[in-house]
N, C-alpha and C. Protein backbone atom coordinates (compact mmCIF):
# COMPACT_ATOMS: atom_id res chain seq x y z
N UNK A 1 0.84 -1.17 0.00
CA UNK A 1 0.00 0.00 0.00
C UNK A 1 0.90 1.24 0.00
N UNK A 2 0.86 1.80 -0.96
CA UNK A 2 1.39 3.58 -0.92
C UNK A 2 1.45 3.95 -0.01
N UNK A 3 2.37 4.66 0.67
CA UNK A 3 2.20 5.76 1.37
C UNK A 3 1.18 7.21 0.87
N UNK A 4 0.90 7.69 1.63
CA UNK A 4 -0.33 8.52 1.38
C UNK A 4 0.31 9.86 1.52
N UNK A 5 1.56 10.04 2.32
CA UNK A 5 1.90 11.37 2.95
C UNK A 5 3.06 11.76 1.58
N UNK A 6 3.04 10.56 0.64
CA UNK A 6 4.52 10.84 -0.68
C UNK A 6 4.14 11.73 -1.28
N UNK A 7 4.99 12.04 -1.48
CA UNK A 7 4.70 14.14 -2.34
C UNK A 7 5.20 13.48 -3.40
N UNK A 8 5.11 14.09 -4.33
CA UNK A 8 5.77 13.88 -6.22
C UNK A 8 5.85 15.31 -6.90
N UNK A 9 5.32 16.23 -5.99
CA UNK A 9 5.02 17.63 -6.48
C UNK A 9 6.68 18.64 -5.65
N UNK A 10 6.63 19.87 -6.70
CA UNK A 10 8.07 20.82 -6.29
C UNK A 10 8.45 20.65 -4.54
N UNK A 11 7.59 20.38 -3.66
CA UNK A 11 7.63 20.39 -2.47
C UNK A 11 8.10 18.80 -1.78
N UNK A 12 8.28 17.89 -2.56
CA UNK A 12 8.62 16.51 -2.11
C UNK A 12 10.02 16.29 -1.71
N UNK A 13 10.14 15.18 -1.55
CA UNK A 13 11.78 14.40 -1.45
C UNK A 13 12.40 13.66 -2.28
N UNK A 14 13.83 13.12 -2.03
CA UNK A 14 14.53 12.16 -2.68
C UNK A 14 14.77 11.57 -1.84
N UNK A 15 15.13 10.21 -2.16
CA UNK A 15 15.89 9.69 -1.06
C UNK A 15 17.00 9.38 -2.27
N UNK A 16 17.82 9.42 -1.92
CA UNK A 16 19.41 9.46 -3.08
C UNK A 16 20.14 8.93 -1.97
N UNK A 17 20.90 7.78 -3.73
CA UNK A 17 21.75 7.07 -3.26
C UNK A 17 23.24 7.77 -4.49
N UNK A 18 24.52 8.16 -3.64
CA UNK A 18 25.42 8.25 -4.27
C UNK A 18 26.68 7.39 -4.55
N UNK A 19 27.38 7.36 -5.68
CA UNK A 19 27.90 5.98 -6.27
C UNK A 19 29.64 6.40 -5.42
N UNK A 20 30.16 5.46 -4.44
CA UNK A 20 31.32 5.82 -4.02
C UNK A 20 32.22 6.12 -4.40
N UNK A 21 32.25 5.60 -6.26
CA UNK A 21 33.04 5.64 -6.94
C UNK A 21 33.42 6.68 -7.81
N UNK A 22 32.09 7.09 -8.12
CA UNK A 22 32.13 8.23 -9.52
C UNK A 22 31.31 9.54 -9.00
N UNK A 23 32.17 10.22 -8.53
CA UNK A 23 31.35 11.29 -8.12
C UNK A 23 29.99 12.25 -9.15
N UNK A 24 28.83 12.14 -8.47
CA UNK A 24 28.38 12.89 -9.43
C UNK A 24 27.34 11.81 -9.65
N UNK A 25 27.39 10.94 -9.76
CA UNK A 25 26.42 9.36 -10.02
C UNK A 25 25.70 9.20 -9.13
N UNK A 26 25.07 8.36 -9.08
CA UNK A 26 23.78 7.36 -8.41
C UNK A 26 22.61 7.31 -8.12
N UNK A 27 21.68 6.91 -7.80
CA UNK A 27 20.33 6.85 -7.85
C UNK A 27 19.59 7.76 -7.31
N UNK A 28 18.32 8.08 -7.17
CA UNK A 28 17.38 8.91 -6.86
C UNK A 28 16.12 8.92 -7.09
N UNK A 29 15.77 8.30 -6.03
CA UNK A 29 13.50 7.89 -6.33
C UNK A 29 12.80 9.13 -5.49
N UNK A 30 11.54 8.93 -5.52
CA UNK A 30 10.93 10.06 -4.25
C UNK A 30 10.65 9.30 -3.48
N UNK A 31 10.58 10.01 -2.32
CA UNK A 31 10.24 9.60 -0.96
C UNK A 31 9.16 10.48 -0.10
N UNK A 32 8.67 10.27 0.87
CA UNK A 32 7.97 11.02 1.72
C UNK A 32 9.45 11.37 2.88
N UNK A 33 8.88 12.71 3.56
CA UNK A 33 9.98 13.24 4.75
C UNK A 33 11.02 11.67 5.37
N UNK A 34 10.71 10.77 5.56
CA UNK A 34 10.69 9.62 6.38
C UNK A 34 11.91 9.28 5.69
N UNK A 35 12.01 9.16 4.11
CA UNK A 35 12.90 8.22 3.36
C UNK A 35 12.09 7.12 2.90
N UNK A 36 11.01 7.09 2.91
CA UNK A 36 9.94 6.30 2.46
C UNK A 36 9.38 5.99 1.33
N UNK A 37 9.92 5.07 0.51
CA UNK A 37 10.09 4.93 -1.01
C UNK A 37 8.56 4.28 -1.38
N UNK A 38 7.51 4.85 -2.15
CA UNK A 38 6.05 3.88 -2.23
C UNK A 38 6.69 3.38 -4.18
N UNK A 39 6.64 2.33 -3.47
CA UNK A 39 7.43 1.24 -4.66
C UNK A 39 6.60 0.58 -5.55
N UNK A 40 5.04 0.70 -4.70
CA UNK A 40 3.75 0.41 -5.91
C UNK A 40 3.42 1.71 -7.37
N UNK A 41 4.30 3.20 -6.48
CA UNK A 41 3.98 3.90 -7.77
C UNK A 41 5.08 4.13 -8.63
N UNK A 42 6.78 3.36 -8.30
CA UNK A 42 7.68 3.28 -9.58
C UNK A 42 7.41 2.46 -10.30
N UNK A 43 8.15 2.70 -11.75
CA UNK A 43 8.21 1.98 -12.79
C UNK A 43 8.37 0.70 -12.49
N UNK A 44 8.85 -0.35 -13.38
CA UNK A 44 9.49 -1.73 -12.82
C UNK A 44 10.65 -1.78 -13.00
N UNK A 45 11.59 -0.54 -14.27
CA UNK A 45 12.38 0.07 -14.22
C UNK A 45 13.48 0.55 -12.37
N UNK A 46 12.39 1.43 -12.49
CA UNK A 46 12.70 1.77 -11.04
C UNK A 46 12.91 1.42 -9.92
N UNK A 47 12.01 0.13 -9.50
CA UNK A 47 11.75 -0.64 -8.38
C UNK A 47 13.20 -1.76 -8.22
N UNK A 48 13.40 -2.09 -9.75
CA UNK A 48 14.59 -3.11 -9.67
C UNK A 48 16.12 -1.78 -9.27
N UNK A 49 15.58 -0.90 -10.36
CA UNK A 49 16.94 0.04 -9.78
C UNK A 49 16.78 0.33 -7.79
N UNK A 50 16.15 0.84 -8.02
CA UNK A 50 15.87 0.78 -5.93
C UNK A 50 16.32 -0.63 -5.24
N UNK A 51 15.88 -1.41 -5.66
CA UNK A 51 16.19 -3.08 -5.02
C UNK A 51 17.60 -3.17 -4.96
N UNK A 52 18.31 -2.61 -6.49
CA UNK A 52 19.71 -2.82 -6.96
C UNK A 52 20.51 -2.17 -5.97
N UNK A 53 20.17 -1.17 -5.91
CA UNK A 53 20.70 0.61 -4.98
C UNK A 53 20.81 0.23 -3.81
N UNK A 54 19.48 -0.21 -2.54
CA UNK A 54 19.56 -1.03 -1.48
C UNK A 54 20.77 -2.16 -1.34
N UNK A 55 20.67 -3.00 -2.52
CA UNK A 55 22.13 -4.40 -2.36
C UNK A 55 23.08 -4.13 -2.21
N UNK A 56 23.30 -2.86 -2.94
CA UNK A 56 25.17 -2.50 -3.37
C UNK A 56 25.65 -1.66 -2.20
N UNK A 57 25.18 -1.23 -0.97
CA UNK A 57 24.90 -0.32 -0.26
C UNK A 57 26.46 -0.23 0.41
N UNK A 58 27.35 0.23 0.34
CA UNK A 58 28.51 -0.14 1.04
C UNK A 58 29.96 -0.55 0.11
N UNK A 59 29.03 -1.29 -0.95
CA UNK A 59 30.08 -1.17 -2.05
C UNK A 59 30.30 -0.53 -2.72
N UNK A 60 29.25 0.00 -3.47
CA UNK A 60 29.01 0.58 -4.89
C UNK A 60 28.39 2.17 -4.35
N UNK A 61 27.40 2.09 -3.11
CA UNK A 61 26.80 3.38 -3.50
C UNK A 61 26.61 3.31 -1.63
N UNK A 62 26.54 4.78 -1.54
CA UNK A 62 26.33 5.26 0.02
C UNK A 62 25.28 4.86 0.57
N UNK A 63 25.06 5.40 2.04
CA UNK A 63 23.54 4.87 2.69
C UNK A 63 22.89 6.16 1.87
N UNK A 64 21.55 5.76 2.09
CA UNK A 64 21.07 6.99 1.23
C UNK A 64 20.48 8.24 2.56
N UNK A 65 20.37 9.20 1.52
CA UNK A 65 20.11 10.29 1.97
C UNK A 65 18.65 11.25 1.59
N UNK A 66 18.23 11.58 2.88
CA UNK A 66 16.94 12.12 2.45
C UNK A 66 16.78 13.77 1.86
N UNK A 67 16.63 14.33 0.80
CA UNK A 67 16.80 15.47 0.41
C UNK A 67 15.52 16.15 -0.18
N UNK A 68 15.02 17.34 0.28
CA UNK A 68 14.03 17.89 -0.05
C UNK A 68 14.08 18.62 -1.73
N UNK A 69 13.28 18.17 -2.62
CA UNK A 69 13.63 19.02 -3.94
C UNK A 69 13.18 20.43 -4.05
N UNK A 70 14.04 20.51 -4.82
CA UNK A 70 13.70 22.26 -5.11
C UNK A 70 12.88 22.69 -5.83
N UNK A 71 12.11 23.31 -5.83
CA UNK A 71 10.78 24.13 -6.53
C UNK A 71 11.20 24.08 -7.66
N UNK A 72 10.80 24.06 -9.06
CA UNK A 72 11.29 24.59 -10.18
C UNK A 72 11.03 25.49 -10.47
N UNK A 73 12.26 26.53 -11.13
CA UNK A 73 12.17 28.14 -11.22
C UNK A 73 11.46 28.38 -12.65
């Protein structure tokens, strides 16, 4: 079940994952404030990239981080 509180609008989150290796790289889904990924409304694209992002966590890419997006100007 979705989270209900997930924003998708200028006022939402990321939860981002960055690649240890290549600065500048790695993933990024939305989230609610929490870090709370609703995985029924990504792609299947997406969901495997998130699954992928979660595994590599330590090797490949950081813990992730919760970041508020910016309005678009």
């Amino acid at each position: 079940m979705p989270n209900s509180s997930l924003r998708t609008g200028p006022a939402g989150y990321e939860l981002r994952f960055a690649n240890l290796f290549d600065r500048g790289r790695g993933y990024a889904f939305p989230c609610d404030a929490q870090g709370c990924v609703a995985l029924d409304l990504l792609s299947e694209c997406a969901r495997n990239n998130y699954f992928y992002a979660r595994a590599v966590v330590g090797m490949e890419l950081s813990q992730p981080g919760v970041l508020a997006t910016a309005p678009p100007i």
